[in-house]
PDB file of N, CA and C in Angstrom:
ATOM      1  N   UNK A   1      92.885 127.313 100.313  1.00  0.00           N
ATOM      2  CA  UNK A   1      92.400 126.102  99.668  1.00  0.00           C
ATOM      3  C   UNK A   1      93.299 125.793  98.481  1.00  0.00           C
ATOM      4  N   UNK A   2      93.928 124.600  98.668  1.00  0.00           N
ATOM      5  CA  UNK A   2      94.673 124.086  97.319  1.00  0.00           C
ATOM      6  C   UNK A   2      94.026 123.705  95.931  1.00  0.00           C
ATOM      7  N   UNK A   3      95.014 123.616  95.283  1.00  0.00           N
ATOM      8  CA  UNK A   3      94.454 123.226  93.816  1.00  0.00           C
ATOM      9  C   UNK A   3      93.772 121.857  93.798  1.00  0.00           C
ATOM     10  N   UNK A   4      92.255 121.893  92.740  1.00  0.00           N
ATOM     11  CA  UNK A   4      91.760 120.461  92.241  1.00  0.00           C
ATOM     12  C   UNK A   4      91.078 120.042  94.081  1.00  0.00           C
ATOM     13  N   UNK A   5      90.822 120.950  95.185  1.00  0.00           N
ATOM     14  CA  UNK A   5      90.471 120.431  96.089  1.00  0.00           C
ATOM     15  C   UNK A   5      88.712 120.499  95.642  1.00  0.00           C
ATOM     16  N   UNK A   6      88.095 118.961  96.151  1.00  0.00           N
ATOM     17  CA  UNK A   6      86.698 118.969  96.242  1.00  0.00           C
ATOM     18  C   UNK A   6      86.251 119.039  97.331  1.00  0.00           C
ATOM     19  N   UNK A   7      85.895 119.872  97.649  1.00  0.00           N
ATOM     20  CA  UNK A   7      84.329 119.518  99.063  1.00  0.00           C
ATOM     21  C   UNK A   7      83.104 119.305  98.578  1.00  0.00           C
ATOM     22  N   UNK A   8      82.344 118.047  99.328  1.00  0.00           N
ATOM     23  CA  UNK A   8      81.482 117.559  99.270  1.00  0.00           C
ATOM     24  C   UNK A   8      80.316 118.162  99.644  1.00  0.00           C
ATOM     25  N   UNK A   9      78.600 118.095  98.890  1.00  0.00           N
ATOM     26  CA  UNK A   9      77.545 118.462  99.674  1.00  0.00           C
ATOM     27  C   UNK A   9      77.630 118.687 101.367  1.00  0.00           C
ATOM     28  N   UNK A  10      77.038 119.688 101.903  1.00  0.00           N
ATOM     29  CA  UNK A  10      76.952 119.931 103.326  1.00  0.00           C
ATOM     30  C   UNK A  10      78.039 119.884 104.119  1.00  0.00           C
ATOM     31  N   UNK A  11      78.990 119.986 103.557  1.00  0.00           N
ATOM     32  CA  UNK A  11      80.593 120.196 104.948  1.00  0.00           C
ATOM     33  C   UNK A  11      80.611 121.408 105.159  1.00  0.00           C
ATOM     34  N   UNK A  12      80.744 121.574 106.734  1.00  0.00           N
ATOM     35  CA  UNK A  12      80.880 122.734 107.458  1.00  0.00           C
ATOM     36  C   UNK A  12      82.308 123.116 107.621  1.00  0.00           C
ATOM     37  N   UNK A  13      82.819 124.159 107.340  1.00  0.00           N
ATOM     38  CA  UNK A  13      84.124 124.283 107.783  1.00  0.00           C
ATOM     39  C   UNK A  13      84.216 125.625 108.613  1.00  0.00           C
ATOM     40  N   UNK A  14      84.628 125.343 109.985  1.00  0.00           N
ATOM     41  CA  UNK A  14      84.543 126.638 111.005  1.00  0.00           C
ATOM     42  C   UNK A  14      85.371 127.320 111.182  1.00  0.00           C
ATOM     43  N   UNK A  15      86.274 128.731 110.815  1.00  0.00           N
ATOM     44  CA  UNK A  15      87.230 129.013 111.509  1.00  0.00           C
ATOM     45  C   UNK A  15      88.232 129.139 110.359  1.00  0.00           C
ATOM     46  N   UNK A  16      89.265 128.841 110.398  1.00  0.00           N
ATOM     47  CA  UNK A  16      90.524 128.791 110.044  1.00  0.00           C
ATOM     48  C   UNK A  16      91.076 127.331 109.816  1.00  0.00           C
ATOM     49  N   UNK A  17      90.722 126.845 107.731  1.00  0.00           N
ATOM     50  CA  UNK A  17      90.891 125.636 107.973  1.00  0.00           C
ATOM     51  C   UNK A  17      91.661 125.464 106.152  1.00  0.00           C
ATOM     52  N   UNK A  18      93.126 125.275 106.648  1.00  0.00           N
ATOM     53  CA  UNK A  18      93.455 124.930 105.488  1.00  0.00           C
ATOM     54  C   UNK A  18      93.536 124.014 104.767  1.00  0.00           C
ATOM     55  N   UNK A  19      93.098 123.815 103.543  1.00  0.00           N
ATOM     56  CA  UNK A  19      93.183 122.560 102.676  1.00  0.00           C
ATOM     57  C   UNK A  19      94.004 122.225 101.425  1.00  0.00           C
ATOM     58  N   UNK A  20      94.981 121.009 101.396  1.00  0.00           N
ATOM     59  CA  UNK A  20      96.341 121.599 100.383  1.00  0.00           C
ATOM     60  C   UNK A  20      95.845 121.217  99.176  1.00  0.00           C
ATOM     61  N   UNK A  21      96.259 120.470  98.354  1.00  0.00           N
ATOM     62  CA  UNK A  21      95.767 119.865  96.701  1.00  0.00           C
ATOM     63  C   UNK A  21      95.562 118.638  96.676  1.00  0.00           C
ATOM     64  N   UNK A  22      94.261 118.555  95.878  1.00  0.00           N
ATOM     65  CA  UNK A  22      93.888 116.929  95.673  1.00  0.00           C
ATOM     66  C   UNK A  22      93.567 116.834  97.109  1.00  0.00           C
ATOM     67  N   UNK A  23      92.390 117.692  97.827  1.00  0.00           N
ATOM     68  CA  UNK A  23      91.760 116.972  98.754  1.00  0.00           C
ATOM     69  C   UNK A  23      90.579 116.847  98.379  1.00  0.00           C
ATOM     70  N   UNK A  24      90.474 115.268  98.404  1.00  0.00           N
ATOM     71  CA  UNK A  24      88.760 114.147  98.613  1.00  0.00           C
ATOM     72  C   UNK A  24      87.965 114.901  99.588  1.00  0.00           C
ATOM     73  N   UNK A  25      86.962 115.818  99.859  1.00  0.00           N
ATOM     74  CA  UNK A  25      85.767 115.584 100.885  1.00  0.00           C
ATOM     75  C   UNK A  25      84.739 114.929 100.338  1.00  0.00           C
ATOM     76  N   UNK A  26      84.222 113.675 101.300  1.00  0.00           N
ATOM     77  CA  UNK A  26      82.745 113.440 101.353  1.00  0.00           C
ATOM     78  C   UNK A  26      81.701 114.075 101.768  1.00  0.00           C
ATOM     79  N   UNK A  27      80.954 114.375 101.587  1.00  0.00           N
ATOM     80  CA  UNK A  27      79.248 115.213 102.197  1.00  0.00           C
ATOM     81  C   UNK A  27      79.721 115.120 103.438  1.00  0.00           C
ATOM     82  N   UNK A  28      79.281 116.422 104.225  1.00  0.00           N
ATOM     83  CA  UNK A  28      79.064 116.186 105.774  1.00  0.00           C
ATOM     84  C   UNK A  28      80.862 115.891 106.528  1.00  0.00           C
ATOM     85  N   UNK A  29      81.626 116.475 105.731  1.00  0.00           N
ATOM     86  CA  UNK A  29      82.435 116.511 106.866  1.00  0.00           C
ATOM     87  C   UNK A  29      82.644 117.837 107.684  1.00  0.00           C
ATOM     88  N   UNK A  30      83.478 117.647 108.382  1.00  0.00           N
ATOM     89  CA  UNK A  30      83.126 119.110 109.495  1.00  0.00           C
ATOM     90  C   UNK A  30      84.430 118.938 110.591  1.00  0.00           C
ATOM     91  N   UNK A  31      84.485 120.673 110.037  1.00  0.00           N
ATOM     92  CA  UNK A  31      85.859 120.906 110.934  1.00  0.00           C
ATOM     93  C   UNK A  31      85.854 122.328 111.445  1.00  0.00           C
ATOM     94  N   UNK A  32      85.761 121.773 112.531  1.00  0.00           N
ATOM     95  CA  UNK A  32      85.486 122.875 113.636  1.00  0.00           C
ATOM     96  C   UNK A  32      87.362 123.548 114.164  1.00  0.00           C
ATOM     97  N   UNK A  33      87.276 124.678 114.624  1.00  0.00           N
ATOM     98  CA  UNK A  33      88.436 125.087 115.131  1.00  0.00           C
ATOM     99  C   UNK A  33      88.558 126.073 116.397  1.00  0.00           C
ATOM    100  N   UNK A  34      87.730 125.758 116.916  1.00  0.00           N
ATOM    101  CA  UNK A  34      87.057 126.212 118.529  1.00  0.00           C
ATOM    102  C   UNK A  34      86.050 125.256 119.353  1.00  0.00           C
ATOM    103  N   UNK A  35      86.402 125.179 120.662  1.00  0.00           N
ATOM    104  CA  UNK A  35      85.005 124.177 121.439  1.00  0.00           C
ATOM    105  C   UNK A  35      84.765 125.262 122.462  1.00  0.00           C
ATOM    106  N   UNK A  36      83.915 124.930 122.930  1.00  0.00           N
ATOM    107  CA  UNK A  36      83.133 125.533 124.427  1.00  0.00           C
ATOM    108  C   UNK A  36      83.833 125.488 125.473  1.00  0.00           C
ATOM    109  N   UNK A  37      83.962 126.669 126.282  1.00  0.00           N
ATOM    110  CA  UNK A  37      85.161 126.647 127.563  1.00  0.00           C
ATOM    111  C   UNK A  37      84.238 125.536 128.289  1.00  0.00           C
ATOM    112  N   UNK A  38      84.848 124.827 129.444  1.00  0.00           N
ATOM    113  CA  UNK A  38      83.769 124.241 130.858  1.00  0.00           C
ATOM    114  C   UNK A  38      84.692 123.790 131.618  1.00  0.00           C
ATOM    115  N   UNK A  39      85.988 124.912 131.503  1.00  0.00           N
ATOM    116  CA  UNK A  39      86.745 124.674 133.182  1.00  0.00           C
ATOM    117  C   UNK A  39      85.980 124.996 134.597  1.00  0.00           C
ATOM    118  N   UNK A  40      85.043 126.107 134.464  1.00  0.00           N
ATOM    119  CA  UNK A  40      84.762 126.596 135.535  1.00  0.00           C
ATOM    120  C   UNK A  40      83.016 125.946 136.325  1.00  0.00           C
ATOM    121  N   UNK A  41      83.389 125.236 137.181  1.00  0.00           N
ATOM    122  CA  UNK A  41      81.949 124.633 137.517  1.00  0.00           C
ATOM    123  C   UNK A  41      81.114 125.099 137.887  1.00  0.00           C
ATOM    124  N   UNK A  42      81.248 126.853 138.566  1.00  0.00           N
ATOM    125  CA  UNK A  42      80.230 127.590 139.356  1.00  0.00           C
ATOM    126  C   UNK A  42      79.762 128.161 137.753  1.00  0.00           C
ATOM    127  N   UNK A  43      79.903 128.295 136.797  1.00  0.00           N
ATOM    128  CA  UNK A  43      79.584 128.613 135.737  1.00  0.00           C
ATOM    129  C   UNK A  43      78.929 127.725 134.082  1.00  0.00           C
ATOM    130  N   UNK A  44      77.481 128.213 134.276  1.00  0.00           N
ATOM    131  CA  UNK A  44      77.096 126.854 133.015  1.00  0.00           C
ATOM    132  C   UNK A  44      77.562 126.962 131.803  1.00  0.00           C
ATOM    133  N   UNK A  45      78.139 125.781 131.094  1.00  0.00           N
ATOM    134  CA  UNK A  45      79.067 125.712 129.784  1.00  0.00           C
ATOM    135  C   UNK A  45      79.152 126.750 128.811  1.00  0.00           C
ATOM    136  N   UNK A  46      77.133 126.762 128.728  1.00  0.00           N
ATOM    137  CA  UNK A  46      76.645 128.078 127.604  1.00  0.00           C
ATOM    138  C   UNK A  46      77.219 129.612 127.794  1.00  0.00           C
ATOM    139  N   UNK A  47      77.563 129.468 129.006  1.00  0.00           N
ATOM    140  CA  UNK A  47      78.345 131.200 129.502  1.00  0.00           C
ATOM    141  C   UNK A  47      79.473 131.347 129.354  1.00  0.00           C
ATOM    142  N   UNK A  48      80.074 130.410 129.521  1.00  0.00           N
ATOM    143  CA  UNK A  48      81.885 130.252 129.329  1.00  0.00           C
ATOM    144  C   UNK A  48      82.423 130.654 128.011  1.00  0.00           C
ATOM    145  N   UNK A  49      81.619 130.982 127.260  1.00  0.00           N
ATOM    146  CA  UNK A  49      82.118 131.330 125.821  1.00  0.00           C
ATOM    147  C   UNK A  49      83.130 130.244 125.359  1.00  0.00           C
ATOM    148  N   UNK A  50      83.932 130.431 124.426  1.00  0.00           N
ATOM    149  CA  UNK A  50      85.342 129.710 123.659  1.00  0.00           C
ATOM    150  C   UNK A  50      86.115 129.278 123.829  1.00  0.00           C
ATOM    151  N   UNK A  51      86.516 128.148 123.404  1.00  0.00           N
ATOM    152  CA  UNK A  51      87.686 128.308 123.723  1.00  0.00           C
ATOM    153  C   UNK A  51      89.020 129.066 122.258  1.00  0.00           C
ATOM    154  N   UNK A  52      89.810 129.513 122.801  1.00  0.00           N
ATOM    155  CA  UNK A  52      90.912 130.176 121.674  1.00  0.00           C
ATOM    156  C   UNK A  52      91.136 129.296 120.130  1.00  0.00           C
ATOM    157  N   UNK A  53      90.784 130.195 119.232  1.00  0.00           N
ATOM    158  CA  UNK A  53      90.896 129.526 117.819  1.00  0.00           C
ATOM    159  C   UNK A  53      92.299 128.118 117.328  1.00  0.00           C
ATOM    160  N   UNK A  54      92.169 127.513 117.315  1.00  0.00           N
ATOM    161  CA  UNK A  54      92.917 126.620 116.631  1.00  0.00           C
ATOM    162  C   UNK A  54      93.173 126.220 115.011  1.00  0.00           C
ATOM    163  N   UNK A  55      93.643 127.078 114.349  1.00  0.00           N
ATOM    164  CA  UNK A  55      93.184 126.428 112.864  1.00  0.00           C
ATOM    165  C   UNK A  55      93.241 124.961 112.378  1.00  0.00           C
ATOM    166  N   UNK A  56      93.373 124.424 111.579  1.00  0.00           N
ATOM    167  CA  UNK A  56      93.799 122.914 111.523  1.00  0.00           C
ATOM    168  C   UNK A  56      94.024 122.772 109.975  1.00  0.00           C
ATOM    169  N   UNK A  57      94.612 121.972 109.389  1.00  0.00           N
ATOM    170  CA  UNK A  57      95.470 121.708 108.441  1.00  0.00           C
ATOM    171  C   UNK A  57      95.281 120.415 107.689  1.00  0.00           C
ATOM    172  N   UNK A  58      94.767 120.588 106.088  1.00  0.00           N
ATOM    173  CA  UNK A  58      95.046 119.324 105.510  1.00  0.00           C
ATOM    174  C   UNK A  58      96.039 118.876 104.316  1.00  0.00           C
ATOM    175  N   UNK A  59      96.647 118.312 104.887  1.00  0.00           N
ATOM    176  CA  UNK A  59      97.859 117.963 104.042  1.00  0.00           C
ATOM    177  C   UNK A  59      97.521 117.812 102.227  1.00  0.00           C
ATOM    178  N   UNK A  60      98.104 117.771 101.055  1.00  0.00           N
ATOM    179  CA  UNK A  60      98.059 117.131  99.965  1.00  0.00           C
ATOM    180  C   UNK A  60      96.795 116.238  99.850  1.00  0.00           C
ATOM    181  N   UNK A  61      96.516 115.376  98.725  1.00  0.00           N
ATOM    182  CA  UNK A  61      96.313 114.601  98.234  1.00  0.00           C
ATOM    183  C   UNK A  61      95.813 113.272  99.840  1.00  0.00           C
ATOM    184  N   UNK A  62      94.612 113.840 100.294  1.00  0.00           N
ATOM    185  CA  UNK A  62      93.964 113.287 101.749  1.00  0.00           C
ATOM    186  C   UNK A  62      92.937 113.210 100.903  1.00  0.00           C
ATOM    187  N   UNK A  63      91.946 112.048 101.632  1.00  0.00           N
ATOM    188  CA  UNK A  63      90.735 111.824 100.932  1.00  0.00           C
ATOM    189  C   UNK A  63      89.953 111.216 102.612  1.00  0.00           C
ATOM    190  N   UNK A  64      89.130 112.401 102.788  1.00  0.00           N
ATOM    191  CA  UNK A  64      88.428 112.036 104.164  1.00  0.00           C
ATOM    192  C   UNK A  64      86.578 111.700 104.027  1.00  0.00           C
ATOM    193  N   UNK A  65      86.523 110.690 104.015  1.00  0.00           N
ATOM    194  CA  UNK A  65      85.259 109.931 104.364  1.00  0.00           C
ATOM    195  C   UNK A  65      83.757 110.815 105.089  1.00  0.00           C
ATOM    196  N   UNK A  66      82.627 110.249 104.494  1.00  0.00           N
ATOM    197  CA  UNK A  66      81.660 110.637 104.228  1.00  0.00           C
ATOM    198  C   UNK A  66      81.217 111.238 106.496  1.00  0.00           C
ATOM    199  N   UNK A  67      80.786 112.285 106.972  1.00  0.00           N
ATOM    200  CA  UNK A  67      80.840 112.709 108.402  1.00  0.00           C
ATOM    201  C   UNK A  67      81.737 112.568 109.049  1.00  0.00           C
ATOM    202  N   UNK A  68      83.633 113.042 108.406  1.00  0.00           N
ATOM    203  CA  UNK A  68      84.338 112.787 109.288  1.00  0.00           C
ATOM    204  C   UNK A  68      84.305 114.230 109.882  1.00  0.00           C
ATOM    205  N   UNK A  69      84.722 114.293 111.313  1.00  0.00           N
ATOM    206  CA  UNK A  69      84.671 115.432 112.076  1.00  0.00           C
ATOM    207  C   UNK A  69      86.084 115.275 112.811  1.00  0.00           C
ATOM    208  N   UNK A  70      86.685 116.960 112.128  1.00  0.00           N
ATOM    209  CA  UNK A  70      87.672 117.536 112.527  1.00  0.00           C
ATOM    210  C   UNK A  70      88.185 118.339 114.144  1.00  0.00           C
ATOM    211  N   UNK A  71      88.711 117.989 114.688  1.00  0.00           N
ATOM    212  CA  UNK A  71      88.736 118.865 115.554  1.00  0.00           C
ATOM    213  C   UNK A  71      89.161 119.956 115.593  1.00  0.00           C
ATOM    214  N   UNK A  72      89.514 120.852 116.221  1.00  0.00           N
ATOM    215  CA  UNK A  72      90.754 121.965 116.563  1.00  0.00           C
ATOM    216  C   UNK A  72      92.034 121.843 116.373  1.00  0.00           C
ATOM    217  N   UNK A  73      92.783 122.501 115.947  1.00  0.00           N
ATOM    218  CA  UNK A  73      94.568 122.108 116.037  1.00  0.00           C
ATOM    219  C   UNK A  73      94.594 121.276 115.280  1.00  0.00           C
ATOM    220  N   UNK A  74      94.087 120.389 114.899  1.00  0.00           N
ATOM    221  CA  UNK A  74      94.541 118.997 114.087  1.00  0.00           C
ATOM    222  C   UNK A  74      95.243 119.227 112.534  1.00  0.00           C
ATOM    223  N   UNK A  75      96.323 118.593 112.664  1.00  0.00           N
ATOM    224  CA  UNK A  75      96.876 118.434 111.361  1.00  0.00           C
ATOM    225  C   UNK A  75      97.291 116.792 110.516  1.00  0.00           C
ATOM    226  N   UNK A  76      95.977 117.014 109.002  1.00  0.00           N
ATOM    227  CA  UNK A  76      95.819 115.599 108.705  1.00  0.00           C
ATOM    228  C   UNK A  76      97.318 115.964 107.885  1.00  0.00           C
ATOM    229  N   UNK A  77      98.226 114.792 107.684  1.00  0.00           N
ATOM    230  CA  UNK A  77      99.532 115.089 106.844  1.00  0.00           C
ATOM    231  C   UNK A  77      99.152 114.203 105.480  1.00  0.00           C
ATOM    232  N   UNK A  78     100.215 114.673 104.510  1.00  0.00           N
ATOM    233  CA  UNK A  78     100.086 114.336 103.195  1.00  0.00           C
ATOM    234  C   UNK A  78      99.967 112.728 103.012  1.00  0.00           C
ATOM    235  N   UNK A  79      98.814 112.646 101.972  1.00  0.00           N
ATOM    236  CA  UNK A  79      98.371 110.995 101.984  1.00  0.00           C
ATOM    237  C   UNK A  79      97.594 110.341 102.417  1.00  0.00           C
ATOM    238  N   UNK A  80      96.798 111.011 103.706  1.00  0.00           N
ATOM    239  CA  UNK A  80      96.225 109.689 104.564  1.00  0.00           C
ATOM    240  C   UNK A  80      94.784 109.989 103.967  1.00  0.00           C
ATOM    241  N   UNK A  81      93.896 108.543 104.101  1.00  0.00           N
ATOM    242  CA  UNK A  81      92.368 108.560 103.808  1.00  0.00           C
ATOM    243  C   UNK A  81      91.893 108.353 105.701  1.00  0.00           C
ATOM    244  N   UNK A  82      90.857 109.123 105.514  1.00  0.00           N
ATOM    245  CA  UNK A  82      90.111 108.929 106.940  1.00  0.00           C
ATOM    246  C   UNK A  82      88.683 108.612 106.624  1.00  0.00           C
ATOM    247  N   UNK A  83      88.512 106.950 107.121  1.00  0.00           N
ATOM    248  CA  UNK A  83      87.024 106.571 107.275  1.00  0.00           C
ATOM    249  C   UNK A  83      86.152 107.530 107.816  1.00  0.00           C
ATOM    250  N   UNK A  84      84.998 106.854 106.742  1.00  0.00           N
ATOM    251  CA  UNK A  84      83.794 107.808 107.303  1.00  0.00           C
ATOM    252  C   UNK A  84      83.402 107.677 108.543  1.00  0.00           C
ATOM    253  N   UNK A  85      82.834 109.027 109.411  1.00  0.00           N
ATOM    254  CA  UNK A  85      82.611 108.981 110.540  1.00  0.00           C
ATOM    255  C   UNK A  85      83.671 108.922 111.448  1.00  0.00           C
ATOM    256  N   UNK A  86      84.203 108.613 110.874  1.00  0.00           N
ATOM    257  CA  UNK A  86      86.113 109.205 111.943  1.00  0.00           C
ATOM    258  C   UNK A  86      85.781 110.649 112.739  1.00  0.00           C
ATOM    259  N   UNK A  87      86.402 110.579 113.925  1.00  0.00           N
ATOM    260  CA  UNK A  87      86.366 112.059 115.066  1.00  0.00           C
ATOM    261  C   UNK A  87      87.694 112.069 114.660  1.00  0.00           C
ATOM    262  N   UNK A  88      88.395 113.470 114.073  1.00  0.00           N
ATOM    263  CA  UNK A  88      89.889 113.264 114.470  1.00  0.00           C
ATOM    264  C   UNK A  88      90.321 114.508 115.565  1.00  0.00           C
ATOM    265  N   UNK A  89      91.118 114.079 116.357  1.00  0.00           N
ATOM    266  CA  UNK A  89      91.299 114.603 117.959  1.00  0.00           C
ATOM    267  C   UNK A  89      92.617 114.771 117.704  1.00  0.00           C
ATOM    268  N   UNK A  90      93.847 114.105 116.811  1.00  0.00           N
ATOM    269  CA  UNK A  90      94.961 114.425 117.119  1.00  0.00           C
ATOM    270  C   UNK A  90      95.385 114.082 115.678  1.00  0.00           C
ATOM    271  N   UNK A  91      96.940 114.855 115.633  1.00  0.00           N
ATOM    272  CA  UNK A  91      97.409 114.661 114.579  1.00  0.00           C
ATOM    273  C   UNK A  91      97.656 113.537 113.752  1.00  0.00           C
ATOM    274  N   UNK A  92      97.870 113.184 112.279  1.00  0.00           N
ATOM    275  CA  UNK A  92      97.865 111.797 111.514  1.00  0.00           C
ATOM    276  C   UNK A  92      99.453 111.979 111.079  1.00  0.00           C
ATOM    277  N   UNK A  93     100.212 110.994 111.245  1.00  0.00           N
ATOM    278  CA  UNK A  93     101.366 110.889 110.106  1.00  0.00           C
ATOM    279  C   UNK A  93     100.690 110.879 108.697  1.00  0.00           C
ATOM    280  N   UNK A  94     102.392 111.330 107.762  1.00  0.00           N
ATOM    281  CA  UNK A  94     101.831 111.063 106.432  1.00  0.00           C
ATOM    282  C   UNK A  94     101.545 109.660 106.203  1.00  0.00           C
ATOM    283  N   UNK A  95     100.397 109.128 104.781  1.00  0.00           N
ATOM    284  CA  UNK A  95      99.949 108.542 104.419  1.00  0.00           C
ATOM    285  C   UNK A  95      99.583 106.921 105.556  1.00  0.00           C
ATOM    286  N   UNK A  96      98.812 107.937 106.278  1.00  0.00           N
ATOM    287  CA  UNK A  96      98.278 106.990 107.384  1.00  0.00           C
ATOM    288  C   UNK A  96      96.687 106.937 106.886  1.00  0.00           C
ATOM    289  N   UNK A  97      95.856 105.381 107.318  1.00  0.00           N
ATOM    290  CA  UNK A  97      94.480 105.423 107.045  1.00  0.00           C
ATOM    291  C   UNK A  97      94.312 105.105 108.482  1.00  0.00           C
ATOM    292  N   UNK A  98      93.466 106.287 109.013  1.00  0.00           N
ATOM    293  CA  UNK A  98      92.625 106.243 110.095  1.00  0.00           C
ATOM    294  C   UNK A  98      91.129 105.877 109.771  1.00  0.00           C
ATOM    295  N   UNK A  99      90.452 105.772 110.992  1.00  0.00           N
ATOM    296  CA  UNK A  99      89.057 105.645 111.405  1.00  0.00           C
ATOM    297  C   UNK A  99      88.775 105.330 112.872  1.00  0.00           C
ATOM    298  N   UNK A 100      87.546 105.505 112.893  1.00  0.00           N
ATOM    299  CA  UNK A 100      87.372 105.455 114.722  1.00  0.00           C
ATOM    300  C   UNK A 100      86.677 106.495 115.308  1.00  0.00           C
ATOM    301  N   UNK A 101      86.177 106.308 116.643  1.00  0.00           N
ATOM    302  CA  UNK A 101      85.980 107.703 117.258  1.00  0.00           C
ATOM    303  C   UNK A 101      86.367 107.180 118.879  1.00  0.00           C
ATOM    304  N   UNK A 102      87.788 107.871 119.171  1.00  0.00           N
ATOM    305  CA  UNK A 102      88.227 108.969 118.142  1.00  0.00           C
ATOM    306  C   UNK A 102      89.180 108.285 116.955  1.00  0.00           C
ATOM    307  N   UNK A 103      89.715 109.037 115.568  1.00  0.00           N
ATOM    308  CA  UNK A 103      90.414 108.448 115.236  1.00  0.00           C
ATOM    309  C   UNK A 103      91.717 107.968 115.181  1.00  0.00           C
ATOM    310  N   UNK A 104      91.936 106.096 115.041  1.00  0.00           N
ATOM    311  CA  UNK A 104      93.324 106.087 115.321  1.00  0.00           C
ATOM    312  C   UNK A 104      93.690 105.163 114.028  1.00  0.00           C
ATOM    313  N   UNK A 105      95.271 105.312 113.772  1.00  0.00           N
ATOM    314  CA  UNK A 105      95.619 105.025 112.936  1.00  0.00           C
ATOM    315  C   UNK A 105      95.456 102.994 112.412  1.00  0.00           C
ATOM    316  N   UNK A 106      94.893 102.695 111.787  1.00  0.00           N
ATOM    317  CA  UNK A 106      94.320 101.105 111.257  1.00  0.00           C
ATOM    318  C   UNK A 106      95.532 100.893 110.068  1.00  0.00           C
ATOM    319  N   UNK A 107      96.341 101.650 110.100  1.00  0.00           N
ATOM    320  CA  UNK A 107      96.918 101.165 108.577  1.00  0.00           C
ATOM    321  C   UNK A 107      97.818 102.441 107.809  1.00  0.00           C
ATOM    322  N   UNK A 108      98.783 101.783 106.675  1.00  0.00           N
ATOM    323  CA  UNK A 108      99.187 102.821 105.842  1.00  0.00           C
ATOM    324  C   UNK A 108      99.115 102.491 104.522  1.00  0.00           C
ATOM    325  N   UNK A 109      99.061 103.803 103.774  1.00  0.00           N
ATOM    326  CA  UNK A 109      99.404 103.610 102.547  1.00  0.00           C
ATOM    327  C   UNK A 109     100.967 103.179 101.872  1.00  0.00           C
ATOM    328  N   UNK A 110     101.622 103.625 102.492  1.00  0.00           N
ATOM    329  CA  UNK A 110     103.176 102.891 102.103  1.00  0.00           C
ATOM    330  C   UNK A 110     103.378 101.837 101.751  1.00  0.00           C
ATOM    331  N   UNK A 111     104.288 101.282 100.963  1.00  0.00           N
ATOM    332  CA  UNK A 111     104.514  99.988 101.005  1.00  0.00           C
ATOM    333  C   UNK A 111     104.968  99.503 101.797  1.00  0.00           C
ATOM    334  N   UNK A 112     104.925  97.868 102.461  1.00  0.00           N
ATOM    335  CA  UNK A 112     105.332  97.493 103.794  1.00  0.00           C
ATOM    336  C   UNK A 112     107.047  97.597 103.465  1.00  0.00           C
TER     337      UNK A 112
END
């Protein structure tokens, strides 16, 4: 966990989840770094155990919105804000503003 980082009331963080400096959490975000196996169909989801750890990564100075949910593997890069309620499923360039589910990039912070 980086310097000056806030997390917000009730965020879950699962696993292996780094956070760099000057990260914004809102309440309720959540970042998971494992899902449920369900390749196998003769077998129900609840039995399949794990799937293999993924850590996931937040860049610098990110400010992520009030229930955004992290996936596995994901790496947010330095700069970007992610609307509340954003799913993020895949990686963000730097100082990108996402939202969505899942989330996709709406915008940047850069100058045009």
């Amino acid at each position: 966990m980086g310097d000056y980082a806030r997390i917000g009331c009730d965020c879950e963080l699962h696993g292996e989840v780094h956070l760099g400096d000057h990260v914004l959490m809102a309440p309720e975000v959540v970042f998971y770094t494992v899902n449920h196996e369900h390749g196998s169909l003769d077998v129900p989801m609840d039995s399949q155990g794990d799937t293999e750890m993924k850590p996931t990564y937040v860049g610098n100075d990110v400010w992520l919105g009030r229930r955004v949910m992290v996936m596995p593997g994901v790496r947010i890069s330095d700069g970007c804000i992610i609307a509340a309620g954003a799913v993020v499923v895949k990686d963000l360039p730097p100082y990108s503003i996402a939202g969505g589910v899942p989330a996709k990039v709406i915008g940047s912070r850069r100058e045009p």
